[in-house]
N, C-alpha and C. Protein backbone atom coordinates (compact mmCIF):
# COMPACT_ATOMS: atom_id res chain seq x y z
N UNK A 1 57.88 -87.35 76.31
CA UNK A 1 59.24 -86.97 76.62
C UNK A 1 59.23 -86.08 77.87
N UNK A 2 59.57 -86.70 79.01
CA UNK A 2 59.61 -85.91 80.30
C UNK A 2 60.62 -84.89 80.41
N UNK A 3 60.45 -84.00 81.28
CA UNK A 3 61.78 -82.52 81.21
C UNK A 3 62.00 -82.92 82.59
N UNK A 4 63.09 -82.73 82.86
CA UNK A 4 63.41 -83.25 84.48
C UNK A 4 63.85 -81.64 84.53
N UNK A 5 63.11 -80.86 85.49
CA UNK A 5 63.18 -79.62 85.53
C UNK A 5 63.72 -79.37 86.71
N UNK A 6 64.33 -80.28 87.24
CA UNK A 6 65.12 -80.21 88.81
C UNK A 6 66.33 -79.67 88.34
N UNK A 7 67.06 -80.38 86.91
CA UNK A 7 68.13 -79.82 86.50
C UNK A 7 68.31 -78.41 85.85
N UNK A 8 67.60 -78.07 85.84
CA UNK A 8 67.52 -76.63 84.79
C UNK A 8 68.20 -75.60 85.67
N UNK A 9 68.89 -74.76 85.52
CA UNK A 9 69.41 -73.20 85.55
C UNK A 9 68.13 -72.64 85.73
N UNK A 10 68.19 -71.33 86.49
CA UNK A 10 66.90 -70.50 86.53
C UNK A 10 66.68 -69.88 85.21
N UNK A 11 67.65 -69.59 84.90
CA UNK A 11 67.69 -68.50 83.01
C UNK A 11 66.85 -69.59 82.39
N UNK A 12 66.95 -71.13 82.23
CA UNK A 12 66.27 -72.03 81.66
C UNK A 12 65.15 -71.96 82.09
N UNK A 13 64.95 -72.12 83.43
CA UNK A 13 63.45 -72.43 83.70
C UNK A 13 62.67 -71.22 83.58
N UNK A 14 63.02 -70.07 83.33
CA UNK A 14 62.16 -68.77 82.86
C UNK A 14 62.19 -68.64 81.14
N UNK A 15 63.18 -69.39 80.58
CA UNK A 15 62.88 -69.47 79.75
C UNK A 15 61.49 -70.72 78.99
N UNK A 16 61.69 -71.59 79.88
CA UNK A 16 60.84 -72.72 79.65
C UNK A 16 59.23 -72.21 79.88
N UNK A 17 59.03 -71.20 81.09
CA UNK A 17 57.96 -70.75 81.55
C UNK A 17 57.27 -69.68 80.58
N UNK A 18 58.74 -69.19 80.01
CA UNK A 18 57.79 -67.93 79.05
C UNK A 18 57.21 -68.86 77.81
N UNK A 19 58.18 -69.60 77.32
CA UNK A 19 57.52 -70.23 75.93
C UNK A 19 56.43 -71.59 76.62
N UNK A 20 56.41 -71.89 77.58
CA UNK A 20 54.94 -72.60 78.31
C UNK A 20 53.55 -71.69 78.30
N UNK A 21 53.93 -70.71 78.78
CA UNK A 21 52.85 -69.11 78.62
C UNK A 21 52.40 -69.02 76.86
N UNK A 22 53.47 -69.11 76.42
CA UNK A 22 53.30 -68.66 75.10
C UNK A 22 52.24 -68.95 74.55
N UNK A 23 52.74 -70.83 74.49
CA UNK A 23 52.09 -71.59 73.63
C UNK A 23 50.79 -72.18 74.38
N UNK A 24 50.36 -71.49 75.87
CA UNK A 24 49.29 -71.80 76.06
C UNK A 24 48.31 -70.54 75.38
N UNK A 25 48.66 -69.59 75.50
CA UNK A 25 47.89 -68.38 74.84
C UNK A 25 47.21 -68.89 73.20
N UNK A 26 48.40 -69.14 72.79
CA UNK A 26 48.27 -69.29 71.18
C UNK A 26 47.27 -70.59 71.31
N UNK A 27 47.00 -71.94 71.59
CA UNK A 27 45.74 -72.51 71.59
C UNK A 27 44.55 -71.88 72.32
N UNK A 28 44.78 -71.08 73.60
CA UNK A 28 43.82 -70.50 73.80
C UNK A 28 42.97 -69.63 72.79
N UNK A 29 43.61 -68.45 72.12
CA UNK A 29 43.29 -67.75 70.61
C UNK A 29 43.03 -69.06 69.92
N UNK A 30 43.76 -69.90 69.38
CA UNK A 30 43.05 -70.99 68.37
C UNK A 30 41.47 -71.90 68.61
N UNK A 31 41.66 -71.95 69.93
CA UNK A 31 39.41 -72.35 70.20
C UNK A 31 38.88 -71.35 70.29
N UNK A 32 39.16 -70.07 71.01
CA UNK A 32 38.70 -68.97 70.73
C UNK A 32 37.99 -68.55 69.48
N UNK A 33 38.86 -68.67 68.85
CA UNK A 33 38.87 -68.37 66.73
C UNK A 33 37.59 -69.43 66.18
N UNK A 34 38.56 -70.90 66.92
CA UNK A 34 37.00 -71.83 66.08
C UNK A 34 36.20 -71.83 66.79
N UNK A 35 35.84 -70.98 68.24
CA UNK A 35 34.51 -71.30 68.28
C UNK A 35 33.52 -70.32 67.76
N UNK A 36 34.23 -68.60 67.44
CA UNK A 36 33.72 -68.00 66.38
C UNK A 36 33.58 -67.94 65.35
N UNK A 37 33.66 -69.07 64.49
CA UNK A 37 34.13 -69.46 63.43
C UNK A 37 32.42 -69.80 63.30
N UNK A 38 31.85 -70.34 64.15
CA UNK A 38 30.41 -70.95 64.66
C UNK A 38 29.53 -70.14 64.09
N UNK A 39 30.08 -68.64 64.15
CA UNK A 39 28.62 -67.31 64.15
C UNK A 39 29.04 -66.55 62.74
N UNK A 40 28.30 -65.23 62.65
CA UNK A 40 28.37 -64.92 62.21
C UNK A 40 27.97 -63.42 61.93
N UNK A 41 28.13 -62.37 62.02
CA UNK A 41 28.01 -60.87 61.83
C UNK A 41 26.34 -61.12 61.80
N UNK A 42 25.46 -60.50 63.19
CA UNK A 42 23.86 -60.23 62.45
C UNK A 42 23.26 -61.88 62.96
N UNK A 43 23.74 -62.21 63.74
CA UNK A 43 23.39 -63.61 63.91
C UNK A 43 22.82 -63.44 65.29
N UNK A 44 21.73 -64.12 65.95
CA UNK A 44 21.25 -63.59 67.07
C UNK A 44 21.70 -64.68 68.03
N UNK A 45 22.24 -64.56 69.31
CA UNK A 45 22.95 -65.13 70.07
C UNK A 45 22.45 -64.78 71.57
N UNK A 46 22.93 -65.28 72.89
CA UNK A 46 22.52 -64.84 73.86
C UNK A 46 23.99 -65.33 74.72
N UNK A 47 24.01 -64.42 75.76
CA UNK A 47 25.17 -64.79 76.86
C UNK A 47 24.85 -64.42 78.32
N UNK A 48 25.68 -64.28 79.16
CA UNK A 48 25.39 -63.78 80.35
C UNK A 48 26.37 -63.13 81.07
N UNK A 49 26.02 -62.13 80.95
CA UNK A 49 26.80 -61.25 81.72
C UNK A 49 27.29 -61.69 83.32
N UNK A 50 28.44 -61.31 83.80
CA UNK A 50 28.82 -61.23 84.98
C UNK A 50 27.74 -60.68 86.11
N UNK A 51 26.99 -61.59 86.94
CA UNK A 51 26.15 -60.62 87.68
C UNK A 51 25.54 -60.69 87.22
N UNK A 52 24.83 -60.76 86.21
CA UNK A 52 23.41 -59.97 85.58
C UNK A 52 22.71 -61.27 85.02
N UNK A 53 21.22 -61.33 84.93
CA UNK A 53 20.48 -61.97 83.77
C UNK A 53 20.96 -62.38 82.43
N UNK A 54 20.51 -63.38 81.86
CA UNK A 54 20.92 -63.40 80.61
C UNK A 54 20.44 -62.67 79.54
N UNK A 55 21.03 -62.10 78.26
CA UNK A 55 20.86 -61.53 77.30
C UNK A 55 20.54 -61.70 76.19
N UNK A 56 19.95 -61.39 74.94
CA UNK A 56 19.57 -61.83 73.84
C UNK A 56 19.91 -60.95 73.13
N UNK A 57 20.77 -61.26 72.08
CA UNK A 57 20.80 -59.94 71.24
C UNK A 57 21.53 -60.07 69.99
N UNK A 58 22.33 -59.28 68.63
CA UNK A 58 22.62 -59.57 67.38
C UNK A 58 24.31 -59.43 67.52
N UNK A 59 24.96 -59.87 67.24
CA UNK A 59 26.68 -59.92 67.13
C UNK A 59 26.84 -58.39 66.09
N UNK A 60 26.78 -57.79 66.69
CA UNK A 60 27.59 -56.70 65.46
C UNK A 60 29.06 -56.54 65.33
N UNK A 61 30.15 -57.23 65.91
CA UNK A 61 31.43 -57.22 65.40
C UNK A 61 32.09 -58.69 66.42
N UNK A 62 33.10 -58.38 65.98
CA UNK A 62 34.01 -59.50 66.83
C UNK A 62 35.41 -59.39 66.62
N UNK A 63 36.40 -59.33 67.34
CA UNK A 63 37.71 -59.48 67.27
C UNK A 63 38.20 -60.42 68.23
N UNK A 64 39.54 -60.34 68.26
CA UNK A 64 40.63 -61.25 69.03
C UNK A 64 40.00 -61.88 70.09
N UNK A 65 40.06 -61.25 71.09
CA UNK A 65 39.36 -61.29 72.70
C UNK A 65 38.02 -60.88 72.84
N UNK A 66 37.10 -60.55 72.50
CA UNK A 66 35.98 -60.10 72.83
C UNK A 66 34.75 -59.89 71.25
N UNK A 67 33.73 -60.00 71.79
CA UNK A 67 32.16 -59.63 70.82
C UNK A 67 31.76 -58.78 71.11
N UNK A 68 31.07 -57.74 70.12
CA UNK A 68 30.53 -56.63 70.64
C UNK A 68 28.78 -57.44 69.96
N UNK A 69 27.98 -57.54 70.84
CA UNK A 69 26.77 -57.69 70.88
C UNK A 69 25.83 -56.74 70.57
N UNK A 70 24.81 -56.51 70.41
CA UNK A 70 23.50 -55.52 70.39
C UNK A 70 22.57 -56.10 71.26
N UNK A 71 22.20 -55.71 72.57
CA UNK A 71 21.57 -56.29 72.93
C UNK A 71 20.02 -55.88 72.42
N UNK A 72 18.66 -56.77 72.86
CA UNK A 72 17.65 -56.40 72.00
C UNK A 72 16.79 -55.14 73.31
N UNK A 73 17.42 -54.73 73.86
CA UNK A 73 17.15 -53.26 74.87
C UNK A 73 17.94 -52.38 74.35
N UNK A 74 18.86 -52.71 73.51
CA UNK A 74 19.45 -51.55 71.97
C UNK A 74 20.98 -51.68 72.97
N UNK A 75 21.29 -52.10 74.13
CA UNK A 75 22.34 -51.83 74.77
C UNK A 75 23.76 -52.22 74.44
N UNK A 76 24.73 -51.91 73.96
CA UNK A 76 26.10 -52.14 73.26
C UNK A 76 26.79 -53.19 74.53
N UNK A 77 26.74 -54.16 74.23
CA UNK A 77 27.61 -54.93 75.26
C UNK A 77 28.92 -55.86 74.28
N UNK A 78 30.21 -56.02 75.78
CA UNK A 78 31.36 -56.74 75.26
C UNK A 78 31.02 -57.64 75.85
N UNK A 79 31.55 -59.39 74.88
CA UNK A 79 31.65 -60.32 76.11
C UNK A 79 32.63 -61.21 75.05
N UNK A 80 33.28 -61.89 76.20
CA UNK A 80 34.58 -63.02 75.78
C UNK A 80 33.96 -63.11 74.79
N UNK A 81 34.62 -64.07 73.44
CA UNK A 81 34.87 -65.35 72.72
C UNK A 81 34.41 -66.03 72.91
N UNK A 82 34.31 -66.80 74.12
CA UNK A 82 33.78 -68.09 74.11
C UNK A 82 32.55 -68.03 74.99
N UNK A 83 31.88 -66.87 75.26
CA UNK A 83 30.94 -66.30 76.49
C UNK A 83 29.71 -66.67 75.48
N UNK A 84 29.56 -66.53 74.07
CA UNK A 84 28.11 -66.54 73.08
C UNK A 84 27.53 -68.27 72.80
N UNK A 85 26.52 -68.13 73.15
CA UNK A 85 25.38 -69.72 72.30
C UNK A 85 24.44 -68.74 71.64
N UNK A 86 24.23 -69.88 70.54
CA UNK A 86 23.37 -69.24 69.69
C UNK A 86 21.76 -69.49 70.36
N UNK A 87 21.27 -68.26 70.19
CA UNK A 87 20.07 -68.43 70.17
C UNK A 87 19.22 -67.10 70.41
């Protein structure tokens, strides 16, 4: 079903843009979710930091947006959701 968005009012098309935003967020959080769904608290994983070498280390928490890691140099690191492979 095409939107012919030539016709829209601006009040429409900001409205169209916020709930476009919306509902891209909300699947973004939904692969986010299942791809942590994958691990598990104590599970040893590795990622790579921005800049830096890659890391090895144990998941000690996880929320919404981000993992808090242990790295195995004892170092507390954050990284995305979707930033961890196991190993």
């Amino acid at each position: 079903m095409p939107i012919d968005i030539d016709q829209l009012a601006e009040a429409e098309l900001i409205d169209l843009n916020t709930r476009v935003v919306a509902r891209l967020k909300f699947l973004h959080q939904m692969r986010a979710h299942a791809h942590m769904l994958n691990f598990s608290i104590g599970e040893r994983v590795s990622f790579q930091p921005e800049g830096r070498p890659p890391l090895t280390g144990i998941i000690a928490k996880y929320n919404r947006k981000t993992d808090t890691v242990i790295a195995e140099n004892g170092q507390q690191c954050r990284t995305p959701d979707m930033g961890l492979v196991m190993g």
